[in-house]
Protein backbone atom coordinates (compact mmCIF):
# COMPACT_ATOMS: atom_id res chain seq x y z
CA UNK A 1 48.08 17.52 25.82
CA UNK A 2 49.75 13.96 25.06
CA UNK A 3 51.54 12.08 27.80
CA UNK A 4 54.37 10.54 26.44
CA UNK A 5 55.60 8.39 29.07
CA UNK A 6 56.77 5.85 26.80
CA UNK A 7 59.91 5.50 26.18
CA UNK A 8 60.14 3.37 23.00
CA UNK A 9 64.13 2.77 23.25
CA UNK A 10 63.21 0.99 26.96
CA UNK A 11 61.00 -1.11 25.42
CA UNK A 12 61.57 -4.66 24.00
CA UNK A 13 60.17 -6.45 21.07
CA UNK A 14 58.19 -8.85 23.68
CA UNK A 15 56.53 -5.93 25.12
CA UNK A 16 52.55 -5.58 24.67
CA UNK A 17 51.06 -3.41 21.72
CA UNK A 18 50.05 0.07 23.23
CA UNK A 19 47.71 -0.34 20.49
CA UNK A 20 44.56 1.93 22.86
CA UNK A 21 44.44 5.80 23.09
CA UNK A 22 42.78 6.84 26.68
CA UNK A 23 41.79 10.62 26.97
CA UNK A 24 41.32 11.09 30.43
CA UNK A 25 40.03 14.56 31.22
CA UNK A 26 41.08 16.23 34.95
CA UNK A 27 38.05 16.81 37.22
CA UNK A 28 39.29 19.68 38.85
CA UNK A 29 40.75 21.53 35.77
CA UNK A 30 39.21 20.01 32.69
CA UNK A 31 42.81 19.43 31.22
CA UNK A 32 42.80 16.24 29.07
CA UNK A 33 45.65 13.65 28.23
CA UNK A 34 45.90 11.07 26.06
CA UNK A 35 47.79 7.61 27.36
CA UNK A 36 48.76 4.96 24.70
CA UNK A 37 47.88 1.30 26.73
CA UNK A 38 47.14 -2.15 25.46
CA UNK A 39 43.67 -2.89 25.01
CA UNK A 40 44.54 -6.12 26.67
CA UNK A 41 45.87 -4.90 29.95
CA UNK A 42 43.37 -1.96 29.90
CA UNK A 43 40.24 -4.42 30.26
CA UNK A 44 41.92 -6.36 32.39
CA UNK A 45 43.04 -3.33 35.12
CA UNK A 46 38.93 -2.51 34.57
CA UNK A 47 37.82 -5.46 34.95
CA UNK A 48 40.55 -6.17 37.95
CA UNK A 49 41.85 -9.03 37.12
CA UNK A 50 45.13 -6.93 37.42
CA UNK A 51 46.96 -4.11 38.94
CA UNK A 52 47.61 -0.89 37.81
CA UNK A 53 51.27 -0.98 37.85
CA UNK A 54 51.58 -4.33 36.29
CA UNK A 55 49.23 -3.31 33.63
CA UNK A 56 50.67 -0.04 32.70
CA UNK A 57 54.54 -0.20 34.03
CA UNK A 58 55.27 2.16 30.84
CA UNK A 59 53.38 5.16 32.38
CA UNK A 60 54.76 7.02 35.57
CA UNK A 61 53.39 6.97 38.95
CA UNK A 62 51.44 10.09 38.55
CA UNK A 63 50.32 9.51 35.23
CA UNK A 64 48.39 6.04 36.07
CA UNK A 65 47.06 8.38 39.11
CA UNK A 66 45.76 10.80 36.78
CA UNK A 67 44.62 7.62 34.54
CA UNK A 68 42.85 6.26 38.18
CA UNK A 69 41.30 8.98 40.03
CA UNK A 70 40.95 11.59 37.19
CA UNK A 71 42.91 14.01 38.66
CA UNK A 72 45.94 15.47 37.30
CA UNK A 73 49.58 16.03 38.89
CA UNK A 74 48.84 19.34 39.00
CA UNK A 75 45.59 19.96 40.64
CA UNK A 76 46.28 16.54 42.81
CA UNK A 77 49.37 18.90 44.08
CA UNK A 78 47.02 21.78 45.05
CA UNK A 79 44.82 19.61 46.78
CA UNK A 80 46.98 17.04 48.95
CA UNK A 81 50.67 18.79 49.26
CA UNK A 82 54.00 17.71 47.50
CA UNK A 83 54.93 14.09 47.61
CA UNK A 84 56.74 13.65 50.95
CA UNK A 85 58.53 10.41 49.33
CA UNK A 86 59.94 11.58 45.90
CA UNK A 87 62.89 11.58 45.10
C-alpha cells in the first residue's frame, strides 16, 4: 500500500524535495505504507530539532500518526474509538 497524501497540484516550486521513501509497517496488523518525505525534514523530526507537522505538512493527520507511533488509522480506530473532533 502507498500513501499518497501528496497532492502535487498544492504544492509550489519552493516546496522541499520529497526526495525519501519511508515504509512504515503497522504493529498491530503488519500492513505497510510507503510516505514520500524530504530527507532533510525527516532527520530533522528524528533528531527533533522539529515538529512533526512542520516537517511533514504534506501528509494528513493520521498518516504522520501512523508515520509516529506505527500504528495505522485502522487498527488505531479499533483500539482508541472514532475521533471525537473530526470533521
Amino acid at each position: 500500500m502507498t500513501a499518497n497524501t501528496t497532492d502535487d497540484a498544492n504544492r509550489s516550486d519552493t516546496d522541499t524535495p520529497l526526495d525519501l521513501s519511508i515504509e512504515v509497517t503497522c504493529d498491530a496488523c503488519r500492513k505497510t505504507a510507503t510516505f514520500q518525505v524530504n530527507h532533510d525534514r525527516y532527520t530533522a523530526w528524528r533528531e527533533r530539532r522539529m515538529l512533526m507537522q512542520d516537517a511533514f505538512p504534506h501528509l494528513s493527520a493520521p498518516d504522520r500518526e501512523y508515520l509516529k507511533s506505527r500504528v495505522c488509522r485502522d487498527c488505531w480506530t479499533a483500539m482508541f474509538g472514532p475521533n471525537p473532533f473530526a470533521d
